[in-house]
C-alpha atoms as a PDB file:
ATOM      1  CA  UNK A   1      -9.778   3.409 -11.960  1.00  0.00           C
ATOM      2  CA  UNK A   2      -7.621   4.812  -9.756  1.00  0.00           C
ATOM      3  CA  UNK A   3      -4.399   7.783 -11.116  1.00  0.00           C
ATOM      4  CA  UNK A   4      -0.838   6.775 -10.077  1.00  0.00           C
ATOM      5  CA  UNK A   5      -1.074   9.855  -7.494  1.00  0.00           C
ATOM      6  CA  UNK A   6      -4.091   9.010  -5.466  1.00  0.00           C
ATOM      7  CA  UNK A   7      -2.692   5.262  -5.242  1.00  0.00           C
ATOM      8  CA  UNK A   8       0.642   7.246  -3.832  1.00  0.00           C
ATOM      9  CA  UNK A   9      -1.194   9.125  -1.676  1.00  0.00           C
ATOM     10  CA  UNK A  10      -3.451   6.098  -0.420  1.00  0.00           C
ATOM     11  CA  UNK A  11      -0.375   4.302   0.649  1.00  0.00           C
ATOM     12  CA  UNK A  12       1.015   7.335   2.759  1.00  0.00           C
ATOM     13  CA  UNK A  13      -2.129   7.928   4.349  1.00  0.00           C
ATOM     14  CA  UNK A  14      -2.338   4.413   5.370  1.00  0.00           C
ATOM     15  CA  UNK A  15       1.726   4.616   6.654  1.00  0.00           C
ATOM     16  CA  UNK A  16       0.920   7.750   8.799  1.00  0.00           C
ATOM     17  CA  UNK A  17      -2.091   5.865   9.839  1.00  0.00           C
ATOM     18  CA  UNK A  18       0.355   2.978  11.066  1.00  0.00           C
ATOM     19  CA  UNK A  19       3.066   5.088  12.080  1.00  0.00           C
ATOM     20  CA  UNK A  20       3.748   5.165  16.097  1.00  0.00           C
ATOM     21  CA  UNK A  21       1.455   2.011  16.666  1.00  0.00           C
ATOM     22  CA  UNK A  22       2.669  -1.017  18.274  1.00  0.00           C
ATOM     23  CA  UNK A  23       3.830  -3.876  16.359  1.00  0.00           C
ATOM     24  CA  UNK A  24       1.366  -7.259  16.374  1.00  0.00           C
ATOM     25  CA  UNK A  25       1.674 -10.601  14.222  1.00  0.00           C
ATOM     26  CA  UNK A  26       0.056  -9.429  11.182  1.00  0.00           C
ATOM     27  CA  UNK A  27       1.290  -5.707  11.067  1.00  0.00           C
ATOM     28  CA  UNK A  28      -0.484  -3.591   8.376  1.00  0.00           C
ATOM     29  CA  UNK A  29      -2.209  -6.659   7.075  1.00  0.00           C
ATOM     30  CA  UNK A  30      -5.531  -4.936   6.961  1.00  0.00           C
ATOM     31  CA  UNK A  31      -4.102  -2.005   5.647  1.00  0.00           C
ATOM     32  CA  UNK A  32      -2.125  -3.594   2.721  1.00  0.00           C
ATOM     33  CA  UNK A  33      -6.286  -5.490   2.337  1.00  0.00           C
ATOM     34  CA  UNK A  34      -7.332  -1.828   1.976  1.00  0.00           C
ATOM     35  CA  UNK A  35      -4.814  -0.580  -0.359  1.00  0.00           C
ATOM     36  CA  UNK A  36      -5.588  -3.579  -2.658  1.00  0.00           C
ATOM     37  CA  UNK A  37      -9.329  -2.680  -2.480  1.00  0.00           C
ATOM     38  CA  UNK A  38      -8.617   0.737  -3.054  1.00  0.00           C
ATOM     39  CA  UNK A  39      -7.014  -0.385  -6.656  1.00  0.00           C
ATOM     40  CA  UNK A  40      -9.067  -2.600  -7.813  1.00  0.00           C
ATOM     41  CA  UNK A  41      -8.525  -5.014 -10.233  1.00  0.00           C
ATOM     42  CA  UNK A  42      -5.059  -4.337 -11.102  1.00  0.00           C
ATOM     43  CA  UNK A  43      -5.657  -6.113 -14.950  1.00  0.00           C
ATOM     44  CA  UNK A  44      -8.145  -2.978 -15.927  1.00  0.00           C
ATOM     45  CA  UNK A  45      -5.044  -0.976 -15.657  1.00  0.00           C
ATOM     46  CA  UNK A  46      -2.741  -0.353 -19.015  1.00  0.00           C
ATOM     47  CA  UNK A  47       0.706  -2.493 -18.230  1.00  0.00           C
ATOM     48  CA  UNK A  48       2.748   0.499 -17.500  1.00  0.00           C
ATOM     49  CA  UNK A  49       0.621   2.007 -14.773  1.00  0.00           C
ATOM     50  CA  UNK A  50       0.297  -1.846 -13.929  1.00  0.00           C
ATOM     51  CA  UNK A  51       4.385  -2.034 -13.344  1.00  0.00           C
ATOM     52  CA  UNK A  52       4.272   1.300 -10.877  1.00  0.00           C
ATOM     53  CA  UNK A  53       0.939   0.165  -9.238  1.00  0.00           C
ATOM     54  CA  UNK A  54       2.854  -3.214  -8.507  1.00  0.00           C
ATOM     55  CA  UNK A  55       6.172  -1.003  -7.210  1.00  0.00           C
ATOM     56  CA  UNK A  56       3.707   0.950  -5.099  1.00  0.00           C
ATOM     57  CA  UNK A  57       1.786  -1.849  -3.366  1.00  0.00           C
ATOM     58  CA  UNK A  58       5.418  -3.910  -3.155  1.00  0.00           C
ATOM     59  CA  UNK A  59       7.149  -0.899  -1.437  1.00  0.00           C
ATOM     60  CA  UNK A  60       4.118  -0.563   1.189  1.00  0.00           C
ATOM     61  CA  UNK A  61       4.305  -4.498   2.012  1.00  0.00           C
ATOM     62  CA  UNK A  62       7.944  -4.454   2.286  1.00  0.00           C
ATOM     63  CA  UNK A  63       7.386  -0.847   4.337  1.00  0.00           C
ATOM     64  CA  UNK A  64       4.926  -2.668   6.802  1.00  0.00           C
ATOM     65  CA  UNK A  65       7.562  -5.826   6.879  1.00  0.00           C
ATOM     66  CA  UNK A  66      10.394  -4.034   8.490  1.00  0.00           C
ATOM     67  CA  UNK A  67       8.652  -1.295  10.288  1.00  0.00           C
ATOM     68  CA  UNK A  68      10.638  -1.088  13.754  1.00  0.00           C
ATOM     69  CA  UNK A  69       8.033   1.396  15.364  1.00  0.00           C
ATOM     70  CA  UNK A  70      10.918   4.228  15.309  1.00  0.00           C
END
C-alpha cells in the first residue's frame, strides 16, 4: 500500500509529465491507467485514506478533462 503523499506526488509527476503536450481524444487516459495501477486496489485501504485517495484520483481526471495546454 501506497501513503497519501506518494499517491500526491504520483499524480504531480504524471501532470508535469502532461504539462505542455498537445491535446488528443483520450488526453491523460494512460496516465489516469497508471495512477490507478500505482494504487492498487483501492478496498485494501482503511475508508478514510479511501475518501482522499478517491479526491486525489477525481481531481487528476477532472485536471486532465479541462486541461487547455496553457
Amino acid at each position: 500500500m501506497k501513503t497519501i503523499s506518494q499517491i500526491k506526488e504520483k499524480a504531480s509527476a504524471l501532470k508535469r509529465s502532461l504539462a505542455g503536450k498537445p491535446i488528443v481524444e483520450n488526453f491523460g487516459e494512460k496516465q489516469m491507467r497508471a495512477l490507478d495501477d500505482y494504487v492498487g486496489d483501492i478496498y485494501d485501504y482503511p475508508y478514510s485514506k479511501r475518501m482522499v485517495i478517491i479526491i486525489i484520483t477525481g481531481d487528476f481526471f477532472d485536471w486532465c478533462v479541462n486541461y487547455t495546454g496553457k
